[in-house]
C-alpha atoms as a PDB file:
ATOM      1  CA  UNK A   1      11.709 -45.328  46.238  1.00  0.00           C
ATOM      2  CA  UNK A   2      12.281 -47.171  43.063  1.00  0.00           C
ATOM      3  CA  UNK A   3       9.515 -45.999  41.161  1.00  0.00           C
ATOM      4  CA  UNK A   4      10.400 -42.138  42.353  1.00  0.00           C
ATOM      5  CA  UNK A   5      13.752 -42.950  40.843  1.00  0.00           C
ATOM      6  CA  UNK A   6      12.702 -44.508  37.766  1.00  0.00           C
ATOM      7  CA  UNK A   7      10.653 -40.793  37.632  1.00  0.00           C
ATOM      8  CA  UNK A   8      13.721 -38.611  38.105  1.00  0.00           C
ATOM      9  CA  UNK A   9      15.415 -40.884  35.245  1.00  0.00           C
ATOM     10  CA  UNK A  10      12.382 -40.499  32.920  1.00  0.00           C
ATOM     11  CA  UNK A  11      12.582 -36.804  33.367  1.00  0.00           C
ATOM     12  CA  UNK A  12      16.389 -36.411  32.717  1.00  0.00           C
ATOM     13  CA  UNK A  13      16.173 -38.551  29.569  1.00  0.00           C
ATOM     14  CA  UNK A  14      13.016 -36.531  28.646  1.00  0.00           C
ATOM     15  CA  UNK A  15      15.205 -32.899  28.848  1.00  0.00           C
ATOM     16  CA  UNK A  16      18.122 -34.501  27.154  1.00  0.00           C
ATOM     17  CA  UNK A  17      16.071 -34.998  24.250  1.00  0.00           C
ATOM     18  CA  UNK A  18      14.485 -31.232  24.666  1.00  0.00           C
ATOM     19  CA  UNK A  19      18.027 -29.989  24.645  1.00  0.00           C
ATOM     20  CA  UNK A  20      19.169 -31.992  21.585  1.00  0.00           C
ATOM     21  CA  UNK A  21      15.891 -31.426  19.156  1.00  0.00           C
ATOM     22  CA  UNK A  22      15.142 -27.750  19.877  1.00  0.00           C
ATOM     23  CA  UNK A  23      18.543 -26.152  18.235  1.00  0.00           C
ATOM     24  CA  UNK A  24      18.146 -28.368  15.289  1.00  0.00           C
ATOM     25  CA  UNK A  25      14.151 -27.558  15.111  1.00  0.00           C
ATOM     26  CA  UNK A  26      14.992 -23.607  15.335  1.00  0.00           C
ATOM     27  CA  UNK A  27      17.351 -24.148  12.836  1.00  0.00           C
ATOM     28  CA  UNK A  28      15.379 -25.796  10.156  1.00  0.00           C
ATOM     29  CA  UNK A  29      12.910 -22.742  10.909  1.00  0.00           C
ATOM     30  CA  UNK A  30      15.230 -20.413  10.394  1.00  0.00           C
ATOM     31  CA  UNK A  31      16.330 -21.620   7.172  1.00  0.00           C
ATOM     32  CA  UNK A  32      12.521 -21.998   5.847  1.00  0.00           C
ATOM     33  CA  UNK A  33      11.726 -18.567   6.938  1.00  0.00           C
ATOM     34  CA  UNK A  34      14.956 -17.390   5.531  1.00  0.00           C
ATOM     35  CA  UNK A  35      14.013 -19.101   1.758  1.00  0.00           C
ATOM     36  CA  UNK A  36      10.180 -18.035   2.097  1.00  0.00           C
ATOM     37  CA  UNK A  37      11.880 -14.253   1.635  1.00  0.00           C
ATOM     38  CA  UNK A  38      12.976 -14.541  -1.806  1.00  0.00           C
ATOM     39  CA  UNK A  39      10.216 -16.856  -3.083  1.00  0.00           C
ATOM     40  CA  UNK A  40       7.300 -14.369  -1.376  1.00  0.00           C
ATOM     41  CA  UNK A  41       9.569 -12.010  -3.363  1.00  0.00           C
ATOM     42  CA  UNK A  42      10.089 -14.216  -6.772  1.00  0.00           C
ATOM     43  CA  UNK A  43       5.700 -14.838  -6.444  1.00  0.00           C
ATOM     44  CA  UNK A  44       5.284 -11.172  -6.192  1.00  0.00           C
ATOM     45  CA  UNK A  45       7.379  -9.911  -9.215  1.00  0.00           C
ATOM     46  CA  UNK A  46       5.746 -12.641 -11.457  1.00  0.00           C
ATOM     47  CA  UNK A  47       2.485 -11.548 -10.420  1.00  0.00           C
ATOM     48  CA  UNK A  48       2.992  -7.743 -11.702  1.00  0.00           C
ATOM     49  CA  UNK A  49       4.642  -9.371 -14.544  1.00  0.00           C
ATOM     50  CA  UNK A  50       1.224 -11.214 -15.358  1.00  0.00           C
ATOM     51  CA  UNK A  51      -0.636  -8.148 -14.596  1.00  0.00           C
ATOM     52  CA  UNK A  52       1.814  -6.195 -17.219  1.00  0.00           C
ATOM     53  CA  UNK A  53       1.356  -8.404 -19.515  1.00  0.00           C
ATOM     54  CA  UNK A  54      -2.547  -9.191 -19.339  1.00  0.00           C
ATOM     55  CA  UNK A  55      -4.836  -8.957 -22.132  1.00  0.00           C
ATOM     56  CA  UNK A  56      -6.769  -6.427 -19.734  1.00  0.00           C
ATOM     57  CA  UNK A  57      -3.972  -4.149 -19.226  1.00  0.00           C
ATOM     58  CA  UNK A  58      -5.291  -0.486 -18.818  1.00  0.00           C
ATOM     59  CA  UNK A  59      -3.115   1.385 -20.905  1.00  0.00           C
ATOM     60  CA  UNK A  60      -5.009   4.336 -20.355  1.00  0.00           C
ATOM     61  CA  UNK A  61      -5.168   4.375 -17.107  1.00  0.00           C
ATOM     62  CA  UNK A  62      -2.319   2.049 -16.507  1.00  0.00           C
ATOM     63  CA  UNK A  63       1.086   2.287 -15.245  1.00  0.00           C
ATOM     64  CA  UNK A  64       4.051   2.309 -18.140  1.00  0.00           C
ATOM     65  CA  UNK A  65       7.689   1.124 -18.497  1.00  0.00           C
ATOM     66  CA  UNK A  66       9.795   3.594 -19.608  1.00  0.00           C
ATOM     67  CA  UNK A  67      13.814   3.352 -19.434  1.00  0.00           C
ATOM     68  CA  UNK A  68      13.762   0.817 -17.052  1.00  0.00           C
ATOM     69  CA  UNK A  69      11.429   2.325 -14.783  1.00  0.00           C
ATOM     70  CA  UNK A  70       7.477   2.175 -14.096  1.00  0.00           C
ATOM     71  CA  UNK A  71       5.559   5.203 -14.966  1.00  0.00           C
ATOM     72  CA  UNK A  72       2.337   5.973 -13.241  1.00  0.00           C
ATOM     73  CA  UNK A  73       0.887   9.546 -14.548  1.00  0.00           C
ATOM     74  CA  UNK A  74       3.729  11.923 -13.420  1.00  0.00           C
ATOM     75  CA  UNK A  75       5.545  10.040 -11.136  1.00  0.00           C
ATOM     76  CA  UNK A  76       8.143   6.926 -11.084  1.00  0.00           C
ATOM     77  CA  UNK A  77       6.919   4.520  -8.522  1.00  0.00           C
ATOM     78  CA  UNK A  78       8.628   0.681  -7.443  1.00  0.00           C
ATOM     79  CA  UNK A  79       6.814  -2.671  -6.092  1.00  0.00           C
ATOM     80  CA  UNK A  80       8.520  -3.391  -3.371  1.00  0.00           C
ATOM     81  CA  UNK A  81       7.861  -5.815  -0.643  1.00  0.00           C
ATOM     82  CA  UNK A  82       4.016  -5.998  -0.936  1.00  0.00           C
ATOM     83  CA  UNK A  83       3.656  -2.173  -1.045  1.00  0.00           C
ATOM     84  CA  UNK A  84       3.646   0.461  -4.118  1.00  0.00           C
ATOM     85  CA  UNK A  85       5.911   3.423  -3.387  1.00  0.00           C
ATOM     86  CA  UNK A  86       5.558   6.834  -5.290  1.00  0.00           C
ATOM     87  CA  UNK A  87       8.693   8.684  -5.429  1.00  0.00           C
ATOM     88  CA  UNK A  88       8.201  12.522  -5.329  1.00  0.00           C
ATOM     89  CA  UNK A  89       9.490  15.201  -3.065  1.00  0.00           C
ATOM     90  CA  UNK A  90       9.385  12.497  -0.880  1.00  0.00           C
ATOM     91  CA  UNK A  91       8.363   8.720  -0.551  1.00  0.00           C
ATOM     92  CA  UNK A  92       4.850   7.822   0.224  1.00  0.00           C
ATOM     93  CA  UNK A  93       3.953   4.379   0.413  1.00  0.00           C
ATOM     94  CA  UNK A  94       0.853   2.076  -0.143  1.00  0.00           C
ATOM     95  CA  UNK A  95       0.535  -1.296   0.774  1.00  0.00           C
ATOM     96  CA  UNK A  96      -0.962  -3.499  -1.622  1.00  0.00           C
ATOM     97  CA  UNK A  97      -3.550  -5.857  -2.129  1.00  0.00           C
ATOM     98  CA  UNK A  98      -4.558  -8.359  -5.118  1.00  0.00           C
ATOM     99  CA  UNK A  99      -7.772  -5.744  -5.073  1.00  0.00           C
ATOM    100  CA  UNK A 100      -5.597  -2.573  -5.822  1.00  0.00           C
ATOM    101  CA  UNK A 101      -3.398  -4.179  -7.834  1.00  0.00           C
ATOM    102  CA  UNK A 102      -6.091  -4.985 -10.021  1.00  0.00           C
ATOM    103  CA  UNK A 103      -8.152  -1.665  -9.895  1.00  0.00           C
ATOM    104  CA  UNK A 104      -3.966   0.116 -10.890  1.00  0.00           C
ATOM    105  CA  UNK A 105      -3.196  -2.600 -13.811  1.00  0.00           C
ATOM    106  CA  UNK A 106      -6.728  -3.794 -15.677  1.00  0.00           C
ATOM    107  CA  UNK A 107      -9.301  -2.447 -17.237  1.00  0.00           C
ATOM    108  CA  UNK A 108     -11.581  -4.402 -15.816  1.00  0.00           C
ATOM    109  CA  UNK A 109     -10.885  -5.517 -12.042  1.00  0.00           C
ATOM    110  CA  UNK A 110     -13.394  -7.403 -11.097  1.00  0.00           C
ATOM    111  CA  UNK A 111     -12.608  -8.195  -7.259  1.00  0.00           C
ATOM    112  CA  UNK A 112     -11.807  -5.239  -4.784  1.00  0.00           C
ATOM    113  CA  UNK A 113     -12.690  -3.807  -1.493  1.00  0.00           C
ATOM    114  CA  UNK A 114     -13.975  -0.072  -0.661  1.00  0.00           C
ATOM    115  CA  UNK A 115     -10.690   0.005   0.697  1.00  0.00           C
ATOM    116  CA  UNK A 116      -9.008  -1.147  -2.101  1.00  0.00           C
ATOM    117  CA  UNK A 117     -11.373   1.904  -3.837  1.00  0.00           C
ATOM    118  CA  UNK A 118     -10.269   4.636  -1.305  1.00  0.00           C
ATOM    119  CA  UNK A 119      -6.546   3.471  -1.947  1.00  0.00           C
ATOM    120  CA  UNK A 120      -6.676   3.946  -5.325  1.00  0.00           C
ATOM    121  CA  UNK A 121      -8.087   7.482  -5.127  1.00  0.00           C
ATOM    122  CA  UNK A 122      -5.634   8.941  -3.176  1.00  0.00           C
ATOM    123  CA  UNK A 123      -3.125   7.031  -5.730  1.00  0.00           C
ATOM    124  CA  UNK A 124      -4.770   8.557  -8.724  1.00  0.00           C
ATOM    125  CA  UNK A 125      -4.483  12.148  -6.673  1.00  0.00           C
ATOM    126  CA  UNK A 126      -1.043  11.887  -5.943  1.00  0.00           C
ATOM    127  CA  UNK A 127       0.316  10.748  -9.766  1.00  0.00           C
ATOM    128  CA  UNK A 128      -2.417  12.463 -11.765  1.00  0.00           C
ATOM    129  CA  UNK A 129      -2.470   9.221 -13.450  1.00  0.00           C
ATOM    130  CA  UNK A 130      -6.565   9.821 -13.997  1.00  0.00           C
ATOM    131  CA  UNK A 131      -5.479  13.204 -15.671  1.00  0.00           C
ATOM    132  CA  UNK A 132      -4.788  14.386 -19.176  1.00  0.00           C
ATOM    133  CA  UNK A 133      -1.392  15.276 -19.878  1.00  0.00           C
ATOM    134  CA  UNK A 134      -1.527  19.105 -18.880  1.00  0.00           C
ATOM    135  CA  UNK A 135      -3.997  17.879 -15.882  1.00  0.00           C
ATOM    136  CA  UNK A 136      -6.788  20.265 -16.367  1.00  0.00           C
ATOM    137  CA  UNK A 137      -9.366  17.339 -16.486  1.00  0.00           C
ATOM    138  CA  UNK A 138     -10.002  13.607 -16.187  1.00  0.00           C
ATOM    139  CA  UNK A 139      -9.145  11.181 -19.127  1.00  0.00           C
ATOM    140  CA  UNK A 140     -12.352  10.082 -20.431  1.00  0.00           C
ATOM    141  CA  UNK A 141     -12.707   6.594 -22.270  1.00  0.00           C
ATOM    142  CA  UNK A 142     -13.903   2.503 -21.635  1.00  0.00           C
ATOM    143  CA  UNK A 143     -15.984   0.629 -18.940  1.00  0.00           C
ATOM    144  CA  UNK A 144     -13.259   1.789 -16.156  1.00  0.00           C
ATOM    145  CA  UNK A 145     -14.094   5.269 -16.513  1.00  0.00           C
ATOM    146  CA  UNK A 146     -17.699   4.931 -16.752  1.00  0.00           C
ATOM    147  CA  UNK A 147     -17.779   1.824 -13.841  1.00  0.00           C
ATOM    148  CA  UNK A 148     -14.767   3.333 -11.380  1.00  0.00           C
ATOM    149  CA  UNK A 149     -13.260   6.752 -12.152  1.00  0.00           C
ATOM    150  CA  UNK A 150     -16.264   8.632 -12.971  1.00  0.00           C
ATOM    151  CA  UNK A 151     -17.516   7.435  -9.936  1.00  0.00           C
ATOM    152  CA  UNK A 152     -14.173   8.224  -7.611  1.00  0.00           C
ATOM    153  CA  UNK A 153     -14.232  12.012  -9.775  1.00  0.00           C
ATOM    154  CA  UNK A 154     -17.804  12.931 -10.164  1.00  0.00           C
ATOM    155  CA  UNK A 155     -17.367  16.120 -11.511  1.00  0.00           C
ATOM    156  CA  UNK A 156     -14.350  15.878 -12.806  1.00  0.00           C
ATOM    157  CA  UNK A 157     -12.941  17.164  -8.859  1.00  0.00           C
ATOM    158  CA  UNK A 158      -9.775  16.866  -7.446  1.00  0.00           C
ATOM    159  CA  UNK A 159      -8.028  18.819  -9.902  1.00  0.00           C
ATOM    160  CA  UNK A 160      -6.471  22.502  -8.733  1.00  0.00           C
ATOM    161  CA  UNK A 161      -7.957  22.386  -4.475  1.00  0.00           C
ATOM    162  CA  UNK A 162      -5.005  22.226  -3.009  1.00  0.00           C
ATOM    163  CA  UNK A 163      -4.473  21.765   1.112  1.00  0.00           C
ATOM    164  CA  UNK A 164      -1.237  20.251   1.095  1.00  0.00           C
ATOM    165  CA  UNK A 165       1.674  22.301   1.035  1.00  0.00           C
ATOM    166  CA  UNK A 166       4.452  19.792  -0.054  1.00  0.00           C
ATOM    167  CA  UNK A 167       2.343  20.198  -3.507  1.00  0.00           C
ATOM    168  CA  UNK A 168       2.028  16.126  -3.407  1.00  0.00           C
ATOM    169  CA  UNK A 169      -1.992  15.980  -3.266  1.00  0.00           C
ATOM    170  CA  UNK A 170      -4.882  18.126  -4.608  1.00  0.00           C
ATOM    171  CA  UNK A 171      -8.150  17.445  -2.323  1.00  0.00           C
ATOM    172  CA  UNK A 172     -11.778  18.538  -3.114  1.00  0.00           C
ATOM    173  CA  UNK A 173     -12.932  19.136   0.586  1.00  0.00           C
ATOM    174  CA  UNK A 174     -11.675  18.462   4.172  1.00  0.00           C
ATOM    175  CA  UNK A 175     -13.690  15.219   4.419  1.00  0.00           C
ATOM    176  CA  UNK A 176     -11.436  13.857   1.806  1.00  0.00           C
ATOM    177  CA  UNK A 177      -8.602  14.839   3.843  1.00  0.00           C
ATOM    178  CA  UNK A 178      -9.892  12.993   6.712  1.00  0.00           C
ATOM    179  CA  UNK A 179     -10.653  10.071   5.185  1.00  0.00           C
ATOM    180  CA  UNK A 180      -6.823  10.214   3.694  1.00  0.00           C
ATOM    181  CA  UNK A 181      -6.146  10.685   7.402  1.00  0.00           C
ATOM    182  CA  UNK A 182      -7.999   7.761   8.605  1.00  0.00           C
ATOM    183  CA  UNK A 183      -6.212   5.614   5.626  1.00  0.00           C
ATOM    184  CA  UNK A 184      -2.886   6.473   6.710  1.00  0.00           C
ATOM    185  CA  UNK A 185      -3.642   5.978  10.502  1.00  0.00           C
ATOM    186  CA  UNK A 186      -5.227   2.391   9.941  1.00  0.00           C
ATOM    187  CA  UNK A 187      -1.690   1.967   7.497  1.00  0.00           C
ATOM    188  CA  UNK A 188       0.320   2.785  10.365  1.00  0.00           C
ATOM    189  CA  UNK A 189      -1.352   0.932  13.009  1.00  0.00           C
ATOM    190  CA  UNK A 190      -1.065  -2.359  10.500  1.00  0.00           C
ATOM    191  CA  UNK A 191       3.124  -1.520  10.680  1.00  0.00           C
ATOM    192  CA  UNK A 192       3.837   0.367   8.019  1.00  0.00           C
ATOM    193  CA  UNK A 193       6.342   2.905   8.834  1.00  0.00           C
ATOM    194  CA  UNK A 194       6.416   4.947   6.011  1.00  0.00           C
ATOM    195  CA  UNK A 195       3.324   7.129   6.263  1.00  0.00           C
ATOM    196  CA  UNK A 196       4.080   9.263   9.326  1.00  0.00           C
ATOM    197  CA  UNK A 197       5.176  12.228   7.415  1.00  0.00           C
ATOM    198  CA  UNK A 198       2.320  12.525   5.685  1.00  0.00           C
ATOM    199  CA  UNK A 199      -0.088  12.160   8.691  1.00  0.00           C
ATOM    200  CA  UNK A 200       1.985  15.217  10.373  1.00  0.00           C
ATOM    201  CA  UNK A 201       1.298  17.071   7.376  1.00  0.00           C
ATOM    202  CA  UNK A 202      -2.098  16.713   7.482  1.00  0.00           C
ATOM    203  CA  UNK A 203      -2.680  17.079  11.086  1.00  0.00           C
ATOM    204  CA  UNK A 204      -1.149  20.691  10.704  1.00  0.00           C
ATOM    205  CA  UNK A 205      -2.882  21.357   7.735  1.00  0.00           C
ATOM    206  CA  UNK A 206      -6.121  20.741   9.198  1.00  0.00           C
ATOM    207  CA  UNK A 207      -4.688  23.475  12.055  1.00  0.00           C
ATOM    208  CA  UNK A 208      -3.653  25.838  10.048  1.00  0.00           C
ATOM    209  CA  UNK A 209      -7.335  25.720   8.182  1.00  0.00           C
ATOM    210  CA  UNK A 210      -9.203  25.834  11.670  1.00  0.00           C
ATOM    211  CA  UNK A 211     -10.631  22.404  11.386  1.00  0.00           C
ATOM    212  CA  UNK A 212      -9.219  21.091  14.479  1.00  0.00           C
ATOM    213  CA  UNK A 213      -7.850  22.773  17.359  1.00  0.00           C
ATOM    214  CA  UNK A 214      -4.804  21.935  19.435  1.00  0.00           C
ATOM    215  CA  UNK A 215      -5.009  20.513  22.958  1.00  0.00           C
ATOM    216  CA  UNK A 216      -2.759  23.126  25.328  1.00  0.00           C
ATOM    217  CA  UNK A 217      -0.185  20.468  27.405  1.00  0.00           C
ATOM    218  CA  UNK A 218      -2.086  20.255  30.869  1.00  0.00           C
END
């Protein structure tokens, strides 16, 4: 009987002491996620600040401060919370990675995915940034456009096709289309939020063309 109380006591002592640490530990987590916010944040800016200011800034290619905003071919886009947003008729957002970052800023990125490759693409498509001025053809000069947007262009494509009618993206053939598709899916199965206009478009693009058919509600 002793030893069964003894038990009983242990346990009571043992879920005082949950009851008194946990607030104070969920606490002291809150705070710590609450101050990783603006650091994450503070890390972030300085690292497009670096990238602005690199010796191997692509100021061909590049984006461009101008009157307090950033420039990228024809269209004002912001760094925001790890993604790139282009600001046009409407919003369209791209997450980023050190990869893209690189293969948008330098003229010589050096460490990127094929996703980071397919990203940029549709980037370069959307702000003409690849284009000269009156975007009848691609800007030729340096190792980037012989080593990456030669390569992304071949024949100088993805000028005037246009399947999209918000007027945001020109596309050289529907497989391009799909793989923009299958970008923006994987996007918004990863969270982001901000793509699902753009996949809506496309889906009734690729109706209206007769590339896919709609399923009749059973």
């Amino acid at each position: 009987m002793d030893n069964e109380q003894r038990i009983l006591e242990e346990l009571v002592k043992a879920k005082e002491n949950i009851k008194r640490s946990t607030p104070e530990k969920v606490e002291e987590e809150l705070v710590e996620n609450d101050e990783s916010i603006p650091v994450r944040k503070s890390k972030y800016n300085a690292e497009l600040e670096n990238l602005f200011n690199s010796p191997d800034f692509d100021k061909t290619y590049g984006p461009k401060k101008i009157h307090n905003q950033i420039i990228l071919g024809k269209n004002v886009i912001k760094f925001t919370d790890g993604k790139l947003i282009v600001l046009d008729l409407k919003k369209i957002e791209y997450i980023t990675t050190e990869g893209l970052l690189q293969l948008i800023f330098l003229k010589s990125p050096i460490s990127y995915t094929s996703h980071d490759l397919y990203t940029y693409k549709y980037i370069l498509k959307h702000t003409y940034a690849h284009l000269i001025t009156d975007g009848s053809k691609v800007k030729k000069g340096g190792k980037k456009y012989i080593n990456i947007i030669s390569k992304l262009f071949p024949s100088g494509g993805g000028l005037r096709v246009k399947l999209q009618k918000n007027n945001l993206v020109y596309w050289d053939n529907p497989n391009e289309i799909i793989d923009r598709l299958k970008l923006l899916l994987a996007s918004q199965a990863a969270g982001n939020t901000g793509v699902g206009n753009e996949i809506l478009s496309i889906f009734e693009e690729l109706l209206e063309a007769g590339l896919i058919k709609r399923i009749p509600n059973v």
